[in-house]
N, C-alpha and C. Protein backbone atom coordinates (compact mmCIF):
# COMPACT_ATOMS: atom_id res chain seq x y z
N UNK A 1 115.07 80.69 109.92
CA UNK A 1 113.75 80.78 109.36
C UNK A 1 113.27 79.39 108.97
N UNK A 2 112.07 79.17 109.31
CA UNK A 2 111.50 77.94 108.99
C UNK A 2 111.45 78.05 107.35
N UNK A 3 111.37 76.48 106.90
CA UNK A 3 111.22 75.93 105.86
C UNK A 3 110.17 76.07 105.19
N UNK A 4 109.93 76.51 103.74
CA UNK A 4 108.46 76.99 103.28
C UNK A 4 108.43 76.38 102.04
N UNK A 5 107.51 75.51 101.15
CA UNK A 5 106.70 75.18 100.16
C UNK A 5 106.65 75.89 99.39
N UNK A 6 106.79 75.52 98.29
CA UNK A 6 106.17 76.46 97.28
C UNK A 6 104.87 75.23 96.44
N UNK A 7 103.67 75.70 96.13
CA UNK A 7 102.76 74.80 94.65
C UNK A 7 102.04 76.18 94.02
N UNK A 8 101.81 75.99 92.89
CA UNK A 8 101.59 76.90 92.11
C UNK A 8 99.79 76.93 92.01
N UNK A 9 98.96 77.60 91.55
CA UNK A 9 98.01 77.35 92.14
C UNK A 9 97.10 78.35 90.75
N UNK A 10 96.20 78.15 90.21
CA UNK A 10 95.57 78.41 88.78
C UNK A 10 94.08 79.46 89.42
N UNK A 11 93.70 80.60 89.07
CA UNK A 11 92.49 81.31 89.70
C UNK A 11 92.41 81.82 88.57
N UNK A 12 90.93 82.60 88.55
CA UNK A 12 90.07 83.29 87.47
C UNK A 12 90.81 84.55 87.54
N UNK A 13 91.45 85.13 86.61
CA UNK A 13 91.89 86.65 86.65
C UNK A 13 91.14 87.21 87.71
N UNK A 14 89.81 87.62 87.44
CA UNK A 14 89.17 88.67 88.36
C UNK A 14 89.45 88.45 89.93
N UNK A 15 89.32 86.93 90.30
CA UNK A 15 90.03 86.64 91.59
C UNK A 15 91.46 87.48 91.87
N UNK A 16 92.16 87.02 91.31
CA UNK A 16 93.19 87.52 91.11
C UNK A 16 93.68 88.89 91.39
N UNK A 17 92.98 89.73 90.34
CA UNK A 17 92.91 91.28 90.45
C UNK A 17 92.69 91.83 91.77
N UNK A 18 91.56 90.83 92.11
CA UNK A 18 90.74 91.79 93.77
C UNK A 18 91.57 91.43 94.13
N UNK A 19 92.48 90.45 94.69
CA UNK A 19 93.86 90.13 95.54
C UNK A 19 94.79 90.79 96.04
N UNK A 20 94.87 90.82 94.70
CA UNK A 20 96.29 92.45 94.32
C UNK A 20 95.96 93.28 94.88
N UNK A 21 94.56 93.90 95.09
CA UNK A 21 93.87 94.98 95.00
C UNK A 21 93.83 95.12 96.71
N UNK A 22 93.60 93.36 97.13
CA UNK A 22 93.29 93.64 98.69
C UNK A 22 94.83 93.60 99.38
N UNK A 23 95.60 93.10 98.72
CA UNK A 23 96.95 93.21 99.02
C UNK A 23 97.52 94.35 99.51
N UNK A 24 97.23 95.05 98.20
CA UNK A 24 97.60 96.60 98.47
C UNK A 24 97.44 97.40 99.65
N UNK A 25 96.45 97.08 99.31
CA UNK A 25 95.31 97.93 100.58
C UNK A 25 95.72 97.17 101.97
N UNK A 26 96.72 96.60 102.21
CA UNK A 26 97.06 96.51 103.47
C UNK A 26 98.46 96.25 103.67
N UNK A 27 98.91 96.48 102.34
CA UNK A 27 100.63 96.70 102.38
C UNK A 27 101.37 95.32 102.72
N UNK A 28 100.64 94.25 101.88
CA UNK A 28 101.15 93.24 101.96
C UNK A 28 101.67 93.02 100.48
N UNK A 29 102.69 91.65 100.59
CA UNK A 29 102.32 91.35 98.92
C UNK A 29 101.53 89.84 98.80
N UNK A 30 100.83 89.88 97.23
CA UNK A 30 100.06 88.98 97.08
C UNK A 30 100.30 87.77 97.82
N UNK A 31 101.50 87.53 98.02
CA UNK A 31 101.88 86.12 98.46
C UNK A 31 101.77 86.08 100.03
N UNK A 32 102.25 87.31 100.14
CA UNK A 32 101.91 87.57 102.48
C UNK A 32 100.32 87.03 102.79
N UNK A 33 99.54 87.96 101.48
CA UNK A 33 97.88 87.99 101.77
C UNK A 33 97.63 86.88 101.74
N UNK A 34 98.17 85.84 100.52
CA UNK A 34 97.06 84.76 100.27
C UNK A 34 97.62 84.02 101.71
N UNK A 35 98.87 84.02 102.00
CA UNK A 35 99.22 83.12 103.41
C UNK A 35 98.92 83.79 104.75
N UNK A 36 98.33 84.63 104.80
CA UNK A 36 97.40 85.72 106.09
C UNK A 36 95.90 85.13 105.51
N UNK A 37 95.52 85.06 104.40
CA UNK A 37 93.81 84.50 104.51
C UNK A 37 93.68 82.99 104.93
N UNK A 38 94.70 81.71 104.78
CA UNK A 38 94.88 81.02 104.81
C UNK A 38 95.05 80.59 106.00
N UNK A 39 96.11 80.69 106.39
CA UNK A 39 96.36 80.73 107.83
C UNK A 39 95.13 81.08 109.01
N UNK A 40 94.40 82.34 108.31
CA UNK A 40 93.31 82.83 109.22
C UNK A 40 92.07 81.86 109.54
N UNK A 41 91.74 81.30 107.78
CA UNK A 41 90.93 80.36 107.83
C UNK A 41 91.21 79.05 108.51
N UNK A 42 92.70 78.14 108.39
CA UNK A 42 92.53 77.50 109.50
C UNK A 42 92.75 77.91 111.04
N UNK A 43 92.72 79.15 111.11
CA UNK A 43 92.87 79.24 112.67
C UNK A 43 91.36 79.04 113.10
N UNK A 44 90.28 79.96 112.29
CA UNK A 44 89.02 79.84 112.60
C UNK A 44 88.67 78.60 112.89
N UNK A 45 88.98 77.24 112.06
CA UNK A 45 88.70 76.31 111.44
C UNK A 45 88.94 75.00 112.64
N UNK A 46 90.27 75.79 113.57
CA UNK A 46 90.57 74.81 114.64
C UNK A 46 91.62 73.99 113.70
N UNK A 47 92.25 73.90 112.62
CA UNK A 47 92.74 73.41 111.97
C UNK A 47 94.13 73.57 111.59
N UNK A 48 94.49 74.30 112.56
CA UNK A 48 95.99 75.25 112.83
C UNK A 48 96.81 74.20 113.19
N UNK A 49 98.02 73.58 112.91
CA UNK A 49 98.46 73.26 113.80
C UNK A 49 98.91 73.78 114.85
N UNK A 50 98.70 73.26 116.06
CA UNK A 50 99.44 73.67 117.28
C UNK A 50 100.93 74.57 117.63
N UNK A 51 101.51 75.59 117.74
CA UNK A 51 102.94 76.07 118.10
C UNK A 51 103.48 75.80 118.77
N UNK A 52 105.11 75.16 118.68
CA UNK A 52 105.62 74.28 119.45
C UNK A 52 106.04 75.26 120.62
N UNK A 53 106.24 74.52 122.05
CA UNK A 53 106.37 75.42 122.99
C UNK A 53 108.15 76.26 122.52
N UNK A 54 107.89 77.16 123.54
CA UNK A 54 109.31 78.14 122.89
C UNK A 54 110.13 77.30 123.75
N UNK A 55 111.55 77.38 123.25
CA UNK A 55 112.61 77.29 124.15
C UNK A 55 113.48 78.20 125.08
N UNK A 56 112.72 79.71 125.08
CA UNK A 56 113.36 80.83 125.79
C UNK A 56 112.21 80.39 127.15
N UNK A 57 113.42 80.01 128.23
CA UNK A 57 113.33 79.53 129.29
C UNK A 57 113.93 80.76 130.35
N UNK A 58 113.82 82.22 129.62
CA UNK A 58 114.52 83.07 130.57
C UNK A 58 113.13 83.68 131.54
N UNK A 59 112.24 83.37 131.35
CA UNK A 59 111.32 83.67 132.20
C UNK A 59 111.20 83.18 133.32
């Protein structure tokens, strides 16, 4: 498994709440969601980095 970051990060409760709330509602946890909105936004963004090519060469 790749290597992951942690920074801690300060929001308005009510932010917060809807999070949880949208979390739920798709059977993630808070921490999957905020790194699924994130991720999404730089994909939109063109700001993704690139995925390194695979090394399964069985094709």
């Amino acid at each position: 498994m790749a290597k992951r970051d942690s920074f801690l990060v300060r929001m308005d409760p009510a932010i917060i709440k809807a999070l949880k709330q949208w979390a739920a509602d798709e059977l993630r946890s808070v921490n999957g969601q905020v790194e699924y909105v994130i991720r999404d936004a730089l994909r939109k963004e063109g700001r993704l980095p690139k995925p390194k090519p695979s090394e399964d060469t069985s094709s």
